[in-house]
N, C-alpha and C. Protein backbone atom coordinates (compact mmCIF):
# COMPACT_ATOMS: atom_id res chain seq x y z
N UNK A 1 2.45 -18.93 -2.30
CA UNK A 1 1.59 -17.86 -2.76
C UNK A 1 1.61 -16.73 -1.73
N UNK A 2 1.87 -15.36 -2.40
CA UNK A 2 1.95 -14.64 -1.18
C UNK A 2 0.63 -13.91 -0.42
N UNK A 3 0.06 -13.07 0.60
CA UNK A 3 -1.07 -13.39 1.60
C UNK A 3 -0.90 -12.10 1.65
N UNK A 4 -1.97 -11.46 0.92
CA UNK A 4 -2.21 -9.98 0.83
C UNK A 4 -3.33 -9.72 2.12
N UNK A 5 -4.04 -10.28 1.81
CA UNK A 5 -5.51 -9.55 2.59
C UNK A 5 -5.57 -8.39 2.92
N UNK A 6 -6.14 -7.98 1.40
CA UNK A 6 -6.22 -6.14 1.64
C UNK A 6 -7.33 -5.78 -0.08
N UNK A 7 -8.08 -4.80 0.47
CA UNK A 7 -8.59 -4.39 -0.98
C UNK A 7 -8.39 -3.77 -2.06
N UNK A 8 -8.13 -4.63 -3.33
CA UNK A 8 -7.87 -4.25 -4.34
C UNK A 8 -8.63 -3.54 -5.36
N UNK A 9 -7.66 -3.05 -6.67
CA UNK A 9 -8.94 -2.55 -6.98
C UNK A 9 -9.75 -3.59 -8.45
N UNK A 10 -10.70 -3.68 -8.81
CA UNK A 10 -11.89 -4.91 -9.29
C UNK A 10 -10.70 -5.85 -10.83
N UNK A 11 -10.13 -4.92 -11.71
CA UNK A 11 -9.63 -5.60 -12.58
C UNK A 11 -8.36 -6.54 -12.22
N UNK A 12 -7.42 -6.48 -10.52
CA UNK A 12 -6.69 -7.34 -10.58
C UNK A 12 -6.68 -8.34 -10.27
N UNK A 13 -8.01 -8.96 -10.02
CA UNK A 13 -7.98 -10.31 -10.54
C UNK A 13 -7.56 -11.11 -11.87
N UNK A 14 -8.38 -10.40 -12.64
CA UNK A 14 -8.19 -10.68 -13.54
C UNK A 14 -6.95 -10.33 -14.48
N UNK A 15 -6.22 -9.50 -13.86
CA UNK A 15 -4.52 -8.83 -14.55
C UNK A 15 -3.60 -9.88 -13.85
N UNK A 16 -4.19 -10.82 -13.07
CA UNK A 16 -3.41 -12.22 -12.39
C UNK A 16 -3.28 -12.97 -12.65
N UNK A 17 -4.58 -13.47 -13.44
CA UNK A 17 -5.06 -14.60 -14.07
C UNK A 17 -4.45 -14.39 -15.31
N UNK A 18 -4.52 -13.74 -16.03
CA UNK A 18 -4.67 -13.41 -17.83
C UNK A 18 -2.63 -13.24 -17.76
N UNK A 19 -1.99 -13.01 -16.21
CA UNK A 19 -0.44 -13.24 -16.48
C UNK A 19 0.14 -15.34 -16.18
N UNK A 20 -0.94 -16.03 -15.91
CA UNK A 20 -0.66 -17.35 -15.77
C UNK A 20 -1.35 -17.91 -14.15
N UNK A 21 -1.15 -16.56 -13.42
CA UNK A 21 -1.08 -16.66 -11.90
C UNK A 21 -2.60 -17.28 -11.58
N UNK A 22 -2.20 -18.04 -10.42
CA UNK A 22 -3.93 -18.05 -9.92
C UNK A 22 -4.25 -17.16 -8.69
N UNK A 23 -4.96 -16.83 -7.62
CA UNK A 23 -5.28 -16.03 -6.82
C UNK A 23 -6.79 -16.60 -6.46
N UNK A 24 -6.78 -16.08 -4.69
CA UNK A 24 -8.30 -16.82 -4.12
C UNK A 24 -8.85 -15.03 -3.68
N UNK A 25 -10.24 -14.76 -4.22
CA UNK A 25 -10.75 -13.54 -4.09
C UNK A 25 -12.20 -13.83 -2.88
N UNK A 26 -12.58 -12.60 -2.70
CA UNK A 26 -14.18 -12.53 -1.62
C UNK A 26 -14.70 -11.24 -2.34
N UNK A 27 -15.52 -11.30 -2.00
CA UNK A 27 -16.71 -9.90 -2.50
C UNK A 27 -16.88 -9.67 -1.09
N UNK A 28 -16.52 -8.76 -0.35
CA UNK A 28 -16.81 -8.04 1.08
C UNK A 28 -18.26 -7.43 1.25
N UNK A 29 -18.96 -7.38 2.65
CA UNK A 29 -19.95 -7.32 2.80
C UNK A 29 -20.30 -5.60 3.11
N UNK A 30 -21.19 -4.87 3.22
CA UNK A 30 -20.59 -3.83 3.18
C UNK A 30 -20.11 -3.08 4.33
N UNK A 31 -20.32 -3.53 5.30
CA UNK A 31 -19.56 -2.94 6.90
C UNK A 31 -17.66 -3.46 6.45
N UNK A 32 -17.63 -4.39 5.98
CA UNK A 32 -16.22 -4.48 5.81
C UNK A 32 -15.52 -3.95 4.89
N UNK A 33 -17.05 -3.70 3.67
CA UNK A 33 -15.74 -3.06 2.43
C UNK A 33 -15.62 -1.67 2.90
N UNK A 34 -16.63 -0.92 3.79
CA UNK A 34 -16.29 0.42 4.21
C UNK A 34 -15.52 0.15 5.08
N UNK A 35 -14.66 -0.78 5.86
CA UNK A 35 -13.47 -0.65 6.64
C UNK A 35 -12.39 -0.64 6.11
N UNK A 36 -12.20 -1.55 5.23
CA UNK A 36 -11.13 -1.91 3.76
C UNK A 36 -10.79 -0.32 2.73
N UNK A 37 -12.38 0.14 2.49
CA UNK A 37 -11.74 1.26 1.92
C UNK A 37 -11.21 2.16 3.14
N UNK A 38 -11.52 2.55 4.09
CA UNK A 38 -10.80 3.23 4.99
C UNK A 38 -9.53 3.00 5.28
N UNK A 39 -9.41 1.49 5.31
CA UNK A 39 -7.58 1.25 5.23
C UNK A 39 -6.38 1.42 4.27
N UNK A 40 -7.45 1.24 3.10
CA UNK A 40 -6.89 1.80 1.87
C UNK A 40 -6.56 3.10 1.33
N UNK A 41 -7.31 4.02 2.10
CA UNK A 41 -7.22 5.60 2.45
C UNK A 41 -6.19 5.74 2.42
N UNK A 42 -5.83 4.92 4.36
CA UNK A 42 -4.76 5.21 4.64
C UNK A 42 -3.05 4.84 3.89
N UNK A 43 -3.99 3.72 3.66
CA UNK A 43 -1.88 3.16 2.73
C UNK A 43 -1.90 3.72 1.65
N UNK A 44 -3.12 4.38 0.84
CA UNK A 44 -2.73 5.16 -0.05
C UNK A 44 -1.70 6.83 -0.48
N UNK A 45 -2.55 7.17 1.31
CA UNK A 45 -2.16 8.56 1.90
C UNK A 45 -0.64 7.99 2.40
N UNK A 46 -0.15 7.10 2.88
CA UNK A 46 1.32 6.62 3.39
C UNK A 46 1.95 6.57 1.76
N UNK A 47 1.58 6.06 1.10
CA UNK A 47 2.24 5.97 -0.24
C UNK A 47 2.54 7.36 -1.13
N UNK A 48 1.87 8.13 -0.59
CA UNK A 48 1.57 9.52 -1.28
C UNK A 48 2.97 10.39 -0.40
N UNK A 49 2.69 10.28 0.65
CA UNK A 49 3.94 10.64 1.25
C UNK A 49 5.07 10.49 1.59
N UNK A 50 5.47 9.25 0.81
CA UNK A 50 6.60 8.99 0.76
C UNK A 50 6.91 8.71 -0.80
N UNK A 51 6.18 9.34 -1.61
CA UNK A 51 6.20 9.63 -2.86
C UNK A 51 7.63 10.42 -3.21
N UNK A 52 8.68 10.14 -3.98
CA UNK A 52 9.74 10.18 -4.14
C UNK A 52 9.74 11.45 -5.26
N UNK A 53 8.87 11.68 -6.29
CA UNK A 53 8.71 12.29 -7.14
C UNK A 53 7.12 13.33 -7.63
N UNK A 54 7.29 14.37 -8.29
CA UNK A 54 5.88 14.65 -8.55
C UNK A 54 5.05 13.82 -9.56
N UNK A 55 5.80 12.53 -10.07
CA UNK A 55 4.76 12.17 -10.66
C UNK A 55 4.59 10.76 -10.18
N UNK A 56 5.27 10.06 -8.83
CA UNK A 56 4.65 9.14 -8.45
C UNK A 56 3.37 9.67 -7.17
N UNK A 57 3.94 11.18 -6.89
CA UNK A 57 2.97 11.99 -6.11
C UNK A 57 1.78 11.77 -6.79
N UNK A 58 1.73 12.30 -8.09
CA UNK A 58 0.39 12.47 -8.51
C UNK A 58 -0.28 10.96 -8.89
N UNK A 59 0.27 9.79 -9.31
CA UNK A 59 -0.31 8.65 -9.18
C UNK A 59 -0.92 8.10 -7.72
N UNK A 60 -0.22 8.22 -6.83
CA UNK A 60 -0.62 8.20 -5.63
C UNK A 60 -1.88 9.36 -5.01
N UNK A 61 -2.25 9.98 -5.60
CA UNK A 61 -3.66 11.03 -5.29
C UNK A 61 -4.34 10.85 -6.35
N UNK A 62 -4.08 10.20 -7.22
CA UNK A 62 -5.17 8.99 -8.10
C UNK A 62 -5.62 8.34 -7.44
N UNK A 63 -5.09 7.56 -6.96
CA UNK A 63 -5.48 6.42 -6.54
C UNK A 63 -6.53 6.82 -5.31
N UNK A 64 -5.94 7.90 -4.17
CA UNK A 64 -6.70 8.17 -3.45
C UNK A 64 -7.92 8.92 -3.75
N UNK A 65 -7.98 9.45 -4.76
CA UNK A 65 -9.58 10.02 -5.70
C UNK A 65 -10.38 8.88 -6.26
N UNK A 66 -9.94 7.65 -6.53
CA UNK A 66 -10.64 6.52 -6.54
C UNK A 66 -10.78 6.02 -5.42
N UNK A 67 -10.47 5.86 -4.17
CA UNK A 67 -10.79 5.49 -2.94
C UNK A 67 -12.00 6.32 -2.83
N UNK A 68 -11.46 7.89 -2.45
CA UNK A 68 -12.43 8.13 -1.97
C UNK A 68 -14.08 8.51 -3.15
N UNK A 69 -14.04 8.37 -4.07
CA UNK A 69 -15.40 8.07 -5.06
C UNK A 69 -15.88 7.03 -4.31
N UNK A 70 -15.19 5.80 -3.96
CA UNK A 70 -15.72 4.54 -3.67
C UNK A 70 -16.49 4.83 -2.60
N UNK A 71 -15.71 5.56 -1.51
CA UNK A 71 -16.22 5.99 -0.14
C UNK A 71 -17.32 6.56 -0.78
N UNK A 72 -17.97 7.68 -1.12
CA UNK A 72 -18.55 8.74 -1.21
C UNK A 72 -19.85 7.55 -1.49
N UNK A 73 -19.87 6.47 -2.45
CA UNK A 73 -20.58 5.80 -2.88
C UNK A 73 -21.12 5.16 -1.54
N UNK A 74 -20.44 4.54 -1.03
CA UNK A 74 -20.75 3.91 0.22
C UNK A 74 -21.62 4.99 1.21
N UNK A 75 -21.55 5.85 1.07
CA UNK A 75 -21.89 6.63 1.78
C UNK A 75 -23.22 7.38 1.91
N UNK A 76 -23.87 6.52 0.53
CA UNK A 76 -25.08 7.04 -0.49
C UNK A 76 -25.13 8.59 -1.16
N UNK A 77 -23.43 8.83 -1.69
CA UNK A 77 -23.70 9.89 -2.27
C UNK A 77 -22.65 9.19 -3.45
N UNK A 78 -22.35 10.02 -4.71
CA UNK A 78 -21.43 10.08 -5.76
C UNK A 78 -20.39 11.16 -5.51
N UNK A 79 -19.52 11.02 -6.45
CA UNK A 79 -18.55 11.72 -6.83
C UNK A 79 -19.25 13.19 -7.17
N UNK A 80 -20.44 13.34 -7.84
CA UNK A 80 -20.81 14.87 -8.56
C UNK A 80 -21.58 15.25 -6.96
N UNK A 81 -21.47 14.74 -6.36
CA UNK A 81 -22.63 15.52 -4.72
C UNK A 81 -21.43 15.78 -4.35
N UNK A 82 -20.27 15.11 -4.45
CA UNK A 82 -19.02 15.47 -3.25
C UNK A 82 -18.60 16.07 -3.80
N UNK A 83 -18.78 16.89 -5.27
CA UNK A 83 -17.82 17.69 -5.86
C UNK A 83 -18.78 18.86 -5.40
N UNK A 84 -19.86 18.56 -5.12
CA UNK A 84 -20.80 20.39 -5.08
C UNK A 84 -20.43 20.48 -3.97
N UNK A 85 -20.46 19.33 -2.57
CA UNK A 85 -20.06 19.95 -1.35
C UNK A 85 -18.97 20.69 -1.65
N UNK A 86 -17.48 19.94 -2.07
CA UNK A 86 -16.24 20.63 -1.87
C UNK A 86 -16.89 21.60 -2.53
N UNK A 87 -17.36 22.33 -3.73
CA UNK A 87 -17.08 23.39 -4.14
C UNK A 87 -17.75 24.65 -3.39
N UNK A 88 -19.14 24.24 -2.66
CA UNK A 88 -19.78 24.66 -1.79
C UNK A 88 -18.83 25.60 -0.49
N UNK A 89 -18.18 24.26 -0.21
CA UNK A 89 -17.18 24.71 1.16
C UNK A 89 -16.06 25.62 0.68
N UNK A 90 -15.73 25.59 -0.91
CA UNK A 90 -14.72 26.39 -1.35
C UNK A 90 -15.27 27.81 -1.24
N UNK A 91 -16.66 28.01 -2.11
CA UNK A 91 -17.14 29.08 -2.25
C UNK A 91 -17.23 29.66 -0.59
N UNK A 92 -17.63 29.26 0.28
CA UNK A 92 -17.94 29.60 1.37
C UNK A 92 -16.77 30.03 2.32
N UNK A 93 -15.38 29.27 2.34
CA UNK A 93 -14.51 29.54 3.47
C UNK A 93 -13.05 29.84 2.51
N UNK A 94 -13.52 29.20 1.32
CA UNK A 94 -12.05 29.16 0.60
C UNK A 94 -11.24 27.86 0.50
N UNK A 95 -10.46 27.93 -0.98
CA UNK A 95 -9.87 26.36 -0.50
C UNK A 95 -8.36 26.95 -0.21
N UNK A 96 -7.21 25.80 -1.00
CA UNK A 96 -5.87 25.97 -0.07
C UNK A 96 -5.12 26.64 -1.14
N UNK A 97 -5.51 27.54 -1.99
CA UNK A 97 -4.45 27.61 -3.16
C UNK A 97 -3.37 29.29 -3.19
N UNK A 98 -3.93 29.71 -1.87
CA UNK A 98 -3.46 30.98 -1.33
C UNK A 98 -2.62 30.38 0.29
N UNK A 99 -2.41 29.45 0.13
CA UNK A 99 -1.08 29.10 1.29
C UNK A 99 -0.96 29.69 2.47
N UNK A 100 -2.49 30.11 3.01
CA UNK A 100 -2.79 31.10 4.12
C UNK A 100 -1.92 29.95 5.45
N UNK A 101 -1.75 30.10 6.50
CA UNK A 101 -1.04 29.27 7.16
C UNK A 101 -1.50 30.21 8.67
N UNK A 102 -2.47 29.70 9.35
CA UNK A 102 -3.13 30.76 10.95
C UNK A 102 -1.95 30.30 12.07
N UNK A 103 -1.74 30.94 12.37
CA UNK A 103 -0.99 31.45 13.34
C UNK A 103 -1.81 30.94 14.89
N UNK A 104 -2.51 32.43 14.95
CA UNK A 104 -3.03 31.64 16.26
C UNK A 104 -4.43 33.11 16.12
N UNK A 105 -4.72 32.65 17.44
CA UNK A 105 -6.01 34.12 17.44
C UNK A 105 -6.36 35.02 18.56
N UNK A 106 -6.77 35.88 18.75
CA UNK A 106 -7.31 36.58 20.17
C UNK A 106 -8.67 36.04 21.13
């Protein structure tokens, strides 16, 4: 059996089971599942960048928009508070869709 130990996301247990497979699961406590999602950040963000195509790109920043909802949750906020911050910080400084790129300053 092969030895993941890493967090998945809730239905593949059961997409394991329902193919014949068996599998041993934990419900993480929450200091660990906020470490787990943080690691998952990261191999998501590694997966994203070595994304071969724009549309395994864009599956891969799925996935990391479900990470980070999860985070945001953990965090005692939702997805609609983290969408007013970002839009907040957009309205305020701007986001990235003008490819400004700083140089340096005086």
């Amino acid at each position: 059996m092969p030895d993941y130990q890493k967090l998945v996301r809730d239905r593949i247990p059961h997409i394991i089971r329902a193919k014949g497979e068996s599998c041993r699961i934990r419900v993480l406590g929450l200091p660990e599942y906020r470490k787990e999602l943080r690691a998952k950040l990261q191999e998501e963000l590694q997966e994203y960048l070595e994304a071969a195509d724009p549309a395994d790109a864009l599956e891969e920043l799925a996935d990391m928009l479900e990470v980070i909802r999860a985070l945001a949750l953990v965090h005692g906020s939702d997805a609609e508070q983290l969408e007013a911050i970002r839009s907040e910080k957009a309205e305020q400084r701007g986001g990235f869709t003008e490819r400004v790129y700083l140089i340096d300053t005086d």
